[in-house]
C-alpha atoms as a PDB file:
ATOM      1  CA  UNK A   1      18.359  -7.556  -7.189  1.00  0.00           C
ATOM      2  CA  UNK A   2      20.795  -9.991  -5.812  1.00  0.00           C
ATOM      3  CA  UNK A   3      20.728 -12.667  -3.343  1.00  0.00           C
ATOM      4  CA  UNK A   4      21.451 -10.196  -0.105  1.00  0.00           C
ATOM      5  CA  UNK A   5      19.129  -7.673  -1.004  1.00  0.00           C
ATOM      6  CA  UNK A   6      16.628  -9.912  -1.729  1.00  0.00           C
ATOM      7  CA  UNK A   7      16.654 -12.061   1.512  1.00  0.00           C
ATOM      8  CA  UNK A   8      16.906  -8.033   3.685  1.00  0.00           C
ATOM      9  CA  UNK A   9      14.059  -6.604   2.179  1.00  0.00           C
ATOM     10  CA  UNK A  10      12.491 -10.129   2.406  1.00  0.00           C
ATOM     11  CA  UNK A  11      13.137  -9.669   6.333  1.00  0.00           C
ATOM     12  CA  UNK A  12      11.381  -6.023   6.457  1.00  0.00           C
ATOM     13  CA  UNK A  13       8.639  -7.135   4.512  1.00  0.00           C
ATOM     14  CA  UNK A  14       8.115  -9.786   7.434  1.00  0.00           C
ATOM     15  CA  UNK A  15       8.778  -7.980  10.058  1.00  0.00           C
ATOM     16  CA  UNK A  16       6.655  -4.485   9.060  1.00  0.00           C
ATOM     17  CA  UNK A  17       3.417  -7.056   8.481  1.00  0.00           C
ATOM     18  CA  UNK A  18       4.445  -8.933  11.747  1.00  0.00           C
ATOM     19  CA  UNK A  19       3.756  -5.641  13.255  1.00  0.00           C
ATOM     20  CA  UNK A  20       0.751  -4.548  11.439  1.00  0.00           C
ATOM     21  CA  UNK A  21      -0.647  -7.477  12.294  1.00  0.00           C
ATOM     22  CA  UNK A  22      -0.315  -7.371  16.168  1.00  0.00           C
ATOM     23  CA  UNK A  23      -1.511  -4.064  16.258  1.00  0.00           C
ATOM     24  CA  UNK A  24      -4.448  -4.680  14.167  1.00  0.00           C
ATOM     25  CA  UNK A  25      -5.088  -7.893  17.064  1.00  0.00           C
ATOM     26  CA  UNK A  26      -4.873  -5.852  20.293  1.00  0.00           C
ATOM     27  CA  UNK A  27      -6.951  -2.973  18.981  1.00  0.00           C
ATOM     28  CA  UNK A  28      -9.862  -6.166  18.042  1.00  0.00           C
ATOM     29  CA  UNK A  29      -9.360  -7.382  21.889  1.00  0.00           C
ATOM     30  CA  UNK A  30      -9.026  -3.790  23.334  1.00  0.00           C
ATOM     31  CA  UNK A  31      -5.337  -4.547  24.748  1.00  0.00           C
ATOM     32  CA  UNK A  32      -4.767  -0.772  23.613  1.00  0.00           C
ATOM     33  CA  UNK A  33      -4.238   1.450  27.015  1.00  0.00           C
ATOM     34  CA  UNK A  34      -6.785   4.261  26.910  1.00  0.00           C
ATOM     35  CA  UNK A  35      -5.445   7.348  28.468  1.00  0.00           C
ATOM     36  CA  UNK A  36      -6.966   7.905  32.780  1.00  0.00           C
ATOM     37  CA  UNK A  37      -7.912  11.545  31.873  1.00  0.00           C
ATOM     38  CA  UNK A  38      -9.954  13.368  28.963  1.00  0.00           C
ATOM     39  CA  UNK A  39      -8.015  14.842  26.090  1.00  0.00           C
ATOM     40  CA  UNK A  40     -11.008  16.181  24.329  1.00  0.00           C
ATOM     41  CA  UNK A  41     -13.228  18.365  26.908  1.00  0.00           C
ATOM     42  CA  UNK A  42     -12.468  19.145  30.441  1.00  0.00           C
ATOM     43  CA  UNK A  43     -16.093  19.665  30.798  1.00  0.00           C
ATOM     44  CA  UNK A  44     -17.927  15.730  30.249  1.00  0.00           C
ATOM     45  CA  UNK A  45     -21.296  17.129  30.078  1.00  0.00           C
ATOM     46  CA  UNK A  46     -20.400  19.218  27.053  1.00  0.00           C
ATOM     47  CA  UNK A  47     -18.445  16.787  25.283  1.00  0.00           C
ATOM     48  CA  UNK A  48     -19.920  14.441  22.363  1.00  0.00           C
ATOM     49  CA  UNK A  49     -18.727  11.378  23.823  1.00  0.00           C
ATOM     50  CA  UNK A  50     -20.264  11.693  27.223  1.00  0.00           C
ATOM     51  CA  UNK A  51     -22.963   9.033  26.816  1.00  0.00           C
ATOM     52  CA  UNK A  52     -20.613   6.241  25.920  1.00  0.00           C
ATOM     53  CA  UNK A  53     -17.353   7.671  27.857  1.00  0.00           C
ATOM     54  CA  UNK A  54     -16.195   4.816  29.972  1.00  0.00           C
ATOM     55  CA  UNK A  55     -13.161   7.038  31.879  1.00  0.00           C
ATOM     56  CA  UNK A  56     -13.569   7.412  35.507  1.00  0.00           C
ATOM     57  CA  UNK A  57     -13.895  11.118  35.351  1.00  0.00           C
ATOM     58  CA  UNK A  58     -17.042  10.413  33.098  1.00  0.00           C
ATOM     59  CA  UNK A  59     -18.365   7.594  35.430  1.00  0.00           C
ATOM     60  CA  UNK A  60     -17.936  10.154  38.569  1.00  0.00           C
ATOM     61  CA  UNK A  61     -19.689  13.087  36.285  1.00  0.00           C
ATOM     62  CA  UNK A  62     -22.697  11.036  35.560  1.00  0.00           C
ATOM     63  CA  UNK A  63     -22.409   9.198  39.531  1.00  0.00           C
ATOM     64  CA  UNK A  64     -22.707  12.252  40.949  1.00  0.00           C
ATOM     65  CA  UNK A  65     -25.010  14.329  38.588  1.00  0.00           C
ATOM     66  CA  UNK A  66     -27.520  11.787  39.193  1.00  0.00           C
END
């Protein structure tokens, strides 16, 4: 390995944990945008997640089945 091809895949290296390592920080602060609507059931009461779901169409299901 010479002198040029040391100092680019020095670079990558950097850059590729540079990355890995600000994604790894805003999923630990929840920076991560969670999607407005449900991916995984239409239905809230007969999903898995419903008890913990913080999505709005969760908070209206349990609101209004209250």
């Amino acid at each position: 390995m010479n002198r040029k091809d040391f100092f680019k895949h020095g670079a990558r290296w950097i850059i590729l944990s540079g990355i890995g390592v600000f994604s790894v920080f805003l999923a630990a602060n929840q920076k991560i945008v969670t999607p407005e609507n449900c991916t995984v059931a239409p239905q809230c009461k007969n999903c898995g997640k419903y008890a913990q779901c913080e999505l709005p169409q969760a908070n209206k299901e349990r609101k209004d089945g209250k």
